[in-house]
N, C-alpha and C. Protein backbone atom coordinates (compact mmCIF):
# COMPACT_ATOMS: atom_id res chain seq x y z
N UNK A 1 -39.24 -60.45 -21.42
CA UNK A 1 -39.28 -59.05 -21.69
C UNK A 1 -39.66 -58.31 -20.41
N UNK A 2 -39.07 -57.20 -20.08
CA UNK A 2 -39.09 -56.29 -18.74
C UNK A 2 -40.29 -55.80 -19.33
N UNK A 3 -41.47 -54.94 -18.25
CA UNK A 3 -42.25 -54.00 -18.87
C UNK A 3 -41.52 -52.65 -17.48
N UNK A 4 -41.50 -51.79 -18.49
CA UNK A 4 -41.05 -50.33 -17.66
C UNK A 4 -42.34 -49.53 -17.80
N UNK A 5 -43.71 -50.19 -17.82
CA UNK A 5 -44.57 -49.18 -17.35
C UNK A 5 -44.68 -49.04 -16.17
N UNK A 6 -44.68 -50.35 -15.11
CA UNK A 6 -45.02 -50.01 -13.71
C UNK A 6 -44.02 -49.17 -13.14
N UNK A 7 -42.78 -48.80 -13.36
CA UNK A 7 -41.73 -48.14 -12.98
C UNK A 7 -41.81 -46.82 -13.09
N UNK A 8 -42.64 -46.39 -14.44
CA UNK A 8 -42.90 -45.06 -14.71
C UNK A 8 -44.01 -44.45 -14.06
N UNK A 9 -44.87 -45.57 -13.91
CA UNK A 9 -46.51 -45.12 -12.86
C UNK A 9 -45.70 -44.54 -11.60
N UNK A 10 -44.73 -45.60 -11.04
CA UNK A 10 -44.22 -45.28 -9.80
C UNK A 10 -43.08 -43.82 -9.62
N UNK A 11 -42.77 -43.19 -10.84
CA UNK A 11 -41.92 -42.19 -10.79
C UNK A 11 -43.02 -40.97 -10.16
N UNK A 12 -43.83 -40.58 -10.43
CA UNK A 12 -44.57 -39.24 -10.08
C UNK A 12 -44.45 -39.35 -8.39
N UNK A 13 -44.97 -40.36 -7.78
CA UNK A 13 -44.67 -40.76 -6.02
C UNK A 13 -43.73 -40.27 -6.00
N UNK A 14 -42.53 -41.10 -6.12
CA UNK A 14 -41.32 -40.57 -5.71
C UNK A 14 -40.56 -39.51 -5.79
N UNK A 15 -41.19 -38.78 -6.87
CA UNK A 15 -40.68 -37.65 -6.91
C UNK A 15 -41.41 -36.21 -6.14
N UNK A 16 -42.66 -36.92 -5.87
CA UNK A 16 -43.30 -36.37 -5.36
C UNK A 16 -42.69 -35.91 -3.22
N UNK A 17 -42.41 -37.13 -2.68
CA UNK A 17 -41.71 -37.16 -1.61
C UNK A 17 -40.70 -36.39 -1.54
N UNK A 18 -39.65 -36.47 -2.72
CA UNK A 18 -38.54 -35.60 -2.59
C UNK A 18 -38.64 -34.18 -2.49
N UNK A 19 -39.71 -33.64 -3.37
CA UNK A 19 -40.18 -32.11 -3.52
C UNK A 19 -40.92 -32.28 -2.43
N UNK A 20 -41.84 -32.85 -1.67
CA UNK A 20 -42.63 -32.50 -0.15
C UNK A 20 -41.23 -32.14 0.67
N UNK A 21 -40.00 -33.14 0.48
CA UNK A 21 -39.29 -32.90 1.68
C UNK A 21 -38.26 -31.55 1.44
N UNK A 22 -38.27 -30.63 0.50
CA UNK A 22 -37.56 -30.05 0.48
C UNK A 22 -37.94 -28.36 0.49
N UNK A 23 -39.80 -28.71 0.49
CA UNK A 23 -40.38 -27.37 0.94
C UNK A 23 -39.94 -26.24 1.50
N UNK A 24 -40.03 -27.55 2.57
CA UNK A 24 -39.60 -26.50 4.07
C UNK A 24 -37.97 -25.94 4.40
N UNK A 25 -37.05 -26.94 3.58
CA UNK A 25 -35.64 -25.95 3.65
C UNK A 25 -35.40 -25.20 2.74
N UNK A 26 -35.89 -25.12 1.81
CA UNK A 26 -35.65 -24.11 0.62
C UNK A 26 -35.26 -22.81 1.53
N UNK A 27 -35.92 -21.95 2.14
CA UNK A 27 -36.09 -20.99 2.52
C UNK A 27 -34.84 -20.96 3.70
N UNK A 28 -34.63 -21.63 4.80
CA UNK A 28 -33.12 -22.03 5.68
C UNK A 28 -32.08 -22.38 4.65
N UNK A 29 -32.08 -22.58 3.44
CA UNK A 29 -30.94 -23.11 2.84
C UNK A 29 -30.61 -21.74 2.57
N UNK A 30 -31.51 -20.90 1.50
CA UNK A 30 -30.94 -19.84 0.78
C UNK A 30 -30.48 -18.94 1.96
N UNK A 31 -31.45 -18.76 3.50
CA UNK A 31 -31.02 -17.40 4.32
C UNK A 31 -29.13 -17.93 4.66
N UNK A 32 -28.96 -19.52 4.52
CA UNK A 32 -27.49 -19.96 5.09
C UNK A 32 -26.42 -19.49 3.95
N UNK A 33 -27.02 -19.89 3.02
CA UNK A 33 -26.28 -19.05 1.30
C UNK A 33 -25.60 -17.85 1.25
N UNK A 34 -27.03 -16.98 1.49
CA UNK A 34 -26.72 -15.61 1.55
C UNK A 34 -25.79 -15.20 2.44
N UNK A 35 -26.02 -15.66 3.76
CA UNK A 35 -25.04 -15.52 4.95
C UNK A 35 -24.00 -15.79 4.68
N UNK A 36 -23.45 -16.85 3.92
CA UNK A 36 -22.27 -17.27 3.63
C UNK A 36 -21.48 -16.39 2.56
N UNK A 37 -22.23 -16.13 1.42
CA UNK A 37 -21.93 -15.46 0.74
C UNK A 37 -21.54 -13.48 0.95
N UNK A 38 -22.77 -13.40 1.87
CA UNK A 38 -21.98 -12.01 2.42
C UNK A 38 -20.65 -11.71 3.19
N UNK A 39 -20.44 -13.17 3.66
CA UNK A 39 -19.15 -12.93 4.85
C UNK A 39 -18.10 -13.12 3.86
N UNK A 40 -18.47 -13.98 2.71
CA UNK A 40 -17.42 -13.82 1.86
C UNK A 40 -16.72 -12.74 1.08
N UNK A 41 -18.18 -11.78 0.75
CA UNK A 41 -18.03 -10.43 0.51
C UNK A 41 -17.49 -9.73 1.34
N UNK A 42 -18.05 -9.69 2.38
CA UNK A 42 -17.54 -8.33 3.13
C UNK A 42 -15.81 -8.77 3.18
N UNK A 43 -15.66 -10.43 3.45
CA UNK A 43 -13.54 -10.56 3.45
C UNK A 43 -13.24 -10.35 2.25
N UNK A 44 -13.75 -10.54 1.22
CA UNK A 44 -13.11 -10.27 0.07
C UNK A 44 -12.75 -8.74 0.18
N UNK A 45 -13.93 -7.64 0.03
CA UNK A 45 -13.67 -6.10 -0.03
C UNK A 45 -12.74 -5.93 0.79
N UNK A 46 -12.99 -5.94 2.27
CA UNK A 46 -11.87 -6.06 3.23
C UNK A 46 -10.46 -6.39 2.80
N UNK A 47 -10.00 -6.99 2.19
CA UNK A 47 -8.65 -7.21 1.66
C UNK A 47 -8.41 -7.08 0.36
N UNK A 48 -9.16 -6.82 -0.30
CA UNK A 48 -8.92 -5.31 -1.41
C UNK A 48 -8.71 -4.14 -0.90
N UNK A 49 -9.64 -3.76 0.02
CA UNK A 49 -9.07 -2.49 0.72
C UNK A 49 -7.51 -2.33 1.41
N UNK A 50 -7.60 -3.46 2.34
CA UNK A 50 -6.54 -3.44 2.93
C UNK A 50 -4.93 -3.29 1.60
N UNK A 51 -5.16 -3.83 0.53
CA UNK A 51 -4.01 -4.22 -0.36
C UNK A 51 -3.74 -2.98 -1.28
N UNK A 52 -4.95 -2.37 -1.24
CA UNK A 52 -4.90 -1.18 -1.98
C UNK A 52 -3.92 0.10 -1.27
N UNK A 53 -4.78 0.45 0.35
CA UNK A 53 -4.02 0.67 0.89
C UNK A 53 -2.41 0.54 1.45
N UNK A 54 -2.29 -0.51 1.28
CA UNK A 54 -0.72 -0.95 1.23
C UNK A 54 -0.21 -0.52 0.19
N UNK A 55 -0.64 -0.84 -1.10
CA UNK A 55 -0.19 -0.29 -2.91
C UNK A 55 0.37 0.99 -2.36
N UNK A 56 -0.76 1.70 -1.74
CA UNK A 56 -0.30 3.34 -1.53
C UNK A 56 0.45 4.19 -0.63
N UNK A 57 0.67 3.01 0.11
CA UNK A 57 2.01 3.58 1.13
C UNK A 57 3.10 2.76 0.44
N UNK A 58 3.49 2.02 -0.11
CA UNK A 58 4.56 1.34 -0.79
C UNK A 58 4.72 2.51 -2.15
N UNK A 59 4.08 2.96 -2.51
CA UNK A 59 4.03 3.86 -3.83
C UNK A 59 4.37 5.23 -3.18
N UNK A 60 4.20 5.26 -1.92
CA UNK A 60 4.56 7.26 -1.28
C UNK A 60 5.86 6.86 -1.07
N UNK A 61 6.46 5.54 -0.57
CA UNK A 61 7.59 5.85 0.63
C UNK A 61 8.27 5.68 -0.63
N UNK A 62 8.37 4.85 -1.61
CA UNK A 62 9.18 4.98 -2.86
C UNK A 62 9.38 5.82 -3.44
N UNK A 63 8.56 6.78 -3.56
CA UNK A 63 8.49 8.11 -4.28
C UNK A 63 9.77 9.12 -3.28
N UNK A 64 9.04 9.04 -1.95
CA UNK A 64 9.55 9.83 -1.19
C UNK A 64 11.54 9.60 -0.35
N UNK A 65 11.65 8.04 -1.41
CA UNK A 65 12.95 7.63 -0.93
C UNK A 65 13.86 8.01 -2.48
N UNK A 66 13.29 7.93 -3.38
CA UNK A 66 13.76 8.16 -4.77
C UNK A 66 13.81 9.88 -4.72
N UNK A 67 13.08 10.74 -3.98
CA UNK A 67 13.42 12.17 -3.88
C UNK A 67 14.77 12.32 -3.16
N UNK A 68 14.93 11.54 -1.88
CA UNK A 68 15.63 11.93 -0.82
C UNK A 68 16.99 11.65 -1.70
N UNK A 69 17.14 10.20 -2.27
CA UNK A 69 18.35 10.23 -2.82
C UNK A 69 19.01 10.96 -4.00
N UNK A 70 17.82 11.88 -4.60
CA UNK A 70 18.39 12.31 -5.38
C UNK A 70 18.92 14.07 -4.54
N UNK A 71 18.01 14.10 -3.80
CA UNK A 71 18.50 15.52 -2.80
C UNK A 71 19.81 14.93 -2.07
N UNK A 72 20.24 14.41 -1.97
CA UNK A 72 21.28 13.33 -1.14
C UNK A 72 22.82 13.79 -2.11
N UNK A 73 22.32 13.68 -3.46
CA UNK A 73 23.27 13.10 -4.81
C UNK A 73 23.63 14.44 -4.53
N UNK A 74 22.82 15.79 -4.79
CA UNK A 74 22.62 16.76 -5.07
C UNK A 74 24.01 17.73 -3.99
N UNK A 75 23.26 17.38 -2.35
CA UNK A 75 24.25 17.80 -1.65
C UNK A 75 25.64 17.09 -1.82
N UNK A 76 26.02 16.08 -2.20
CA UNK A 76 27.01 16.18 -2.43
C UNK A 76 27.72 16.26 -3.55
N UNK A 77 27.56 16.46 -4.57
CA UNK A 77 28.04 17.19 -5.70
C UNK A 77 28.32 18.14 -5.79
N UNK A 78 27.30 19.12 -4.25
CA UNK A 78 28.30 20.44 -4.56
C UNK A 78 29.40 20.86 -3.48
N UNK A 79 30.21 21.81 -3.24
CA UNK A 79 30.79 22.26 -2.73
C UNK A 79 30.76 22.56 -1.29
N UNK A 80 31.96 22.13 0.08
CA UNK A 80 31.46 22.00 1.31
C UNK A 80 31.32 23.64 1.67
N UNK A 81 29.96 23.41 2.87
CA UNK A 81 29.10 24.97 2.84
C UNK A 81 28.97 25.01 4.50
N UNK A 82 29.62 25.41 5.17
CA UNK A 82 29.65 25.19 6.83
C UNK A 82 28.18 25.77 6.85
N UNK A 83 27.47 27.08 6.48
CA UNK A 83 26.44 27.35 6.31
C UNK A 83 25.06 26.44 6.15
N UNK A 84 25.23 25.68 5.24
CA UNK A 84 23.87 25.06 4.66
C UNK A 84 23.79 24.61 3.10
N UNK A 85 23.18 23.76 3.00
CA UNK A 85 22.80 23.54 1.28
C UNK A 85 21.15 23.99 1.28
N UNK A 86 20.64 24.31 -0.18
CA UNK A 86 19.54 24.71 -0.92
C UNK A 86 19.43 23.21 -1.45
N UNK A 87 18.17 23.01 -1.55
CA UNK A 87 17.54 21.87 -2.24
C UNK A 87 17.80 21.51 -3.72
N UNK A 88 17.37 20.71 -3.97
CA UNK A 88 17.44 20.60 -5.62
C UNK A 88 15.35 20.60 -6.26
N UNK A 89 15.71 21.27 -7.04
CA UNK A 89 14.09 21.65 -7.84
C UNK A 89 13.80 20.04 -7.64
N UNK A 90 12.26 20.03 -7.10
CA UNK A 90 11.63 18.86 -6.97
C UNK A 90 10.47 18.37 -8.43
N UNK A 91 10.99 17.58 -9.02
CA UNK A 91 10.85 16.90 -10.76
C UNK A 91 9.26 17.50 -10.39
N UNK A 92 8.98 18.06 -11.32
CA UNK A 92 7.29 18.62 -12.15
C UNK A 92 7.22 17.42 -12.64
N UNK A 93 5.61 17.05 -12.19
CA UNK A 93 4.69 15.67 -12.49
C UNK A 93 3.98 14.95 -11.64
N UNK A 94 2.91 14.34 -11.77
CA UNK A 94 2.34 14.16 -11.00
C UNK A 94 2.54 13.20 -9.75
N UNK A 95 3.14 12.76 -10.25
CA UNK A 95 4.21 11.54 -9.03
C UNK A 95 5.10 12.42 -7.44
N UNK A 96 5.08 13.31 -8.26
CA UNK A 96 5.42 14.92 -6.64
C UNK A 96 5.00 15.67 -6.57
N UNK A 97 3.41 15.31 -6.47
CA UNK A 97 2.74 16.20 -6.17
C UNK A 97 2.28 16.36 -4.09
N UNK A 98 2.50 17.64 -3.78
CA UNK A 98 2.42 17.66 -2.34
C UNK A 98 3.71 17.25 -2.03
N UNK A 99 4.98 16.90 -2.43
CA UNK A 99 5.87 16.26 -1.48
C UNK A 99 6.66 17.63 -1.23
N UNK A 100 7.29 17.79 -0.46
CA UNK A 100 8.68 18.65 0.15
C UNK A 100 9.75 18.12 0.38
N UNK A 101 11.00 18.89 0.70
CA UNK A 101 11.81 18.33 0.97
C UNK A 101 12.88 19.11 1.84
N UNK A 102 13.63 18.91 2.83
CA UNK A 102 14.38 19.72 4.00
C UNK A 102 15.53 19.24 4.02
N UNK A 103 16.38 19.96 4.03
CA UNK A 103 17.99 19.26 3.47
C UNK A 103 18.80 20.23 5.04
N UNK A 104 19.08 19.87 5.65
CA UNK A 104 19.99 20.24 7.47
C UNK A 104 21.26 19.89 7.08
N UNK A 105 22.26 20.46 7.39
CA UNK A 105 23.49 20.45 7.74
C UNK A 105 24.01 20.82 9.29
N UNK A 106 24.73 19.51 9.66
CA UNK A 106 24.75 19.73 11.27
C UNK A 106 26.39 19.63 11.04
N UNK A 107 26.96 20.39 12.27
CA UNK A 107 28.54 20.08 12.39
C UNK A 107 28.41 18.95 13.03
N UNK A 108 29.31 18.19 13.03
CA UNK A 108 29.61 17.02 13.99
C UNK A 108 29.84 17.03 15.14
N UNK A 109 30.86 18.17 15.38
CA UNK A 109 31.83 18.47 16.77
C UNK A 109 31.58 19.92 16.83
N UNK A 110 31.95 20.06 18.41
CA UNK A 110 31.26 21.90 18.37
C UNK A 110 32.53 22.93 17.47
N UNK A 111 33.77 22.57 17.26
CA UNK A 111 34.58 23.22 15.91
C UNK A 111 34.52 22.96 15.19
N UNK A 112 34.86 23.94 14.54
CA UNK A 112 33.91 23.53 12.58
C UNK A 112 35.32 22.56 12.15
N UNK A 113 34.96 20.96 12.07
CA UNK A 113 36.62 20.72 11.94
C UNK A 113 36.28 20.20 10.28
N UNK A 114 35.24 20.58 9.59
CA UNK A 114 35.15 20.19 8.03
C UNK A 114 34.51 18.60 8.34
N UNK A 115 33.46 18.39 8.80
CA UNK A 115 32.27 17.36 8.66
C UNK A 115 31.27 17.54 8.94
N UNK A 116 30.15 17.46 8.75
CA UNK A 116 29.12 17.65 8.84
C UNK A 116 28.04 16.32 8.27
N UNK A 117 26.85 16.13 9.48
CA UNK A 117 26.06 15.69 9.29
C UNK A 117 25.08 16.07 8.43
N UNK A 118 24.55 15.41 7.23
CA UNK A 118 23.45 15.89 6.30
C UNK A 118 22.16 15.16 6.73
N UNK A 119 21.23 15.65 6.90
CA UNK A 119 19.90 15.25 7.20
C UNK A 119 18.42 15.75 5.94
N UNK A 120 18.23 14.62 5.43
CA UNK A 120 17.17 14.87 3.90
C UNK A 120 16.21 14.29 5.10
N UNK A 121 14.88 15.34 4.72
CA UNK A 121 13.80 15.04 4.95
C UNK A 121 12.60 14.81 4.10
N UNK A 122 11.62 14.04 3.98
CA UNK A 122 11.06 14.09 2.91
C UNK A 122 9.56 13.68 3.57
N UNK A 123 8.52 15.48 3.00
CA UNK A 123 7.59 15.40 3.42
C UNK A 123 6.52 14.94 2.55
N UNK A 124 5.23 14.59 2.71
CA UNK A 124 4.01 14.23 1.61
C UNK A 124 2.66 14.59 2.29
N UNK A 125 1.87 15.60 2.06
CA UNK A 125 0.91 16.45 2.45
C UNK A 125 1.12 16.47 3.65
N UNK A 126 2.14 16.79 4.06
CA UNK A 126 2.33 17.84 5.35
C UNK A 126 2.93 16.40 6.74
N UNK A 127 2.68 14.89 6.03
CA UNK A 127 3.55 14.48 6.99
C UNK A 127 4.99 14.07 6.45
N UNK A 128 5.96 13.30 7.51
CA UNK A 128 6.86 12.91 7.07
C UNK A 128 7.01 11.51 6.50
N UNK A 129 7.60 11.33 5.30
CA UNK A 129 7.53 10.20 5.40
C UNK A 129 8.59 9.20 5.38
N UNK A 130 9.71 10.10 4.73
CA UNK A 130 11.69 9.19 4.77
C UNK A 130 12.42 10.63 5.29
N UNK A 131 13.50 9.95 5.70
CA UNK A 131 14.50 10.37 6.45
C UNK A 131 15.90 9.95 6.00
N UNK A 132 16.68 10.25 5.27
CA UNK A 132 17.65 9.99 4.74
C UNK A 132 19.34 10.69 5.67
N UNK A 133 20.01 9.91 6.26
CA UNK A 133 21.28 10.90 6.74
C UNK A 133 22.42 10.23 6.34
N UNK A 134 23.31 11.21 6.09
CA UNK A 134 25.08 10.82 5.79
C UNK A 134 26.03 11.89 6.23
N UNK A 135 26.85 11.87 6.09
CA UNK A 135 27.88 12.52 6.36
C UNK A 135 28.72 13.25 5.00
N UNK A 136 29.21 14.50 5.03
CA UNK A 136 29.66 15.53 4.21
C UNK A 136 31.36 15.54 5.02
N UNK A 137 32.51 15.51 4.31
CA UNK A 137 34.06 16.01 4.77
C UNK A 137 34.10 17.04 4.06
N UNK A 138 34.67 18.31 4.20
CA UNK A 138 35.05 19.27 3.24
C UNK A 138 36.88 18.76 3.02
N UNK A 139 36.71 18.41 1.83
CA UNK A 139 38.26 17.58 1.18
C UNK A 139 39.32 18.48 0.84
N UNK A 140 38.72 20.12 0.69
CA UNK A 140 39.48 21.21 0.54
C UNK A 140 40.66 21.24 1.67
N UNK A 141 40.10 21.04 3.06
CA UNK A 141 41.00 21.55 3.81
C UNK A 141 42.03 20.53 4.68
């Protein structure tokens, strides 16, 4: 028959050594923790920020390319204007809010020979952000 008393007398020692030896790093372990754990934080926020920011220029230039083409559709549906085209009403809602939009008609050649360059601009609080160009024939003549 084993006796497991002397084994148990001997547990309080040994456990005793392990907790003496771990006094003194307790305190270097957690400051290495924390350290670690903040750098993890600060990259984590850091590229939430960064992705968010991206969300929101991917969400303007879309907005602001889905205007241009429909100002695009617009000039040419109507009628050739050696003069100039007028815009098309920019959609009420909050998705265009602040944007503008600049619609140019350039001749091609210095005689008006019925072509013209169209130039859509498309602004969002005052900068630019798409640029849309094509070309207009007047088919009348």
């Amino acid at each position: 028959m084993v006796s497991y008393s002397g084994k148990i007398a001997r547990l309080p020692g040994i456990l005793r050594v392990f907790v003496c030896r771990e006094l003194g790093v307790s305190l270097i372990e957690t400051v290495v923790v924390l350290a670690v754990l903040g750098t993890v934080a600060v990259i984590f926020l850091t590229g939430m920020m960064i992705s968010s920011e991206a969300a929101f220029i991917t969400d303007e230039q879309a907005t602001a390319e889905n205007l241009a083409r429909s100002q695009m559709e617009w000039v040419q549906s109507t009628g050739y204007d050696a003069a100039g085209y007028s815009t098309a009403a920019i959609p009420s809602g909050k998705d265009y809010i602040d944007y503008s939009v600049n619609v140019t008609a350039q001749r091609l050649h210095a005689t008006e020979d019925g072509i013209q360059k169209i130039t859509v601009i498309v602004s969002h609080s005052g900068g630019q952000v798409f640029t849309l160009e094509s070309y207009k024939v007047d088919r009348e003549n």
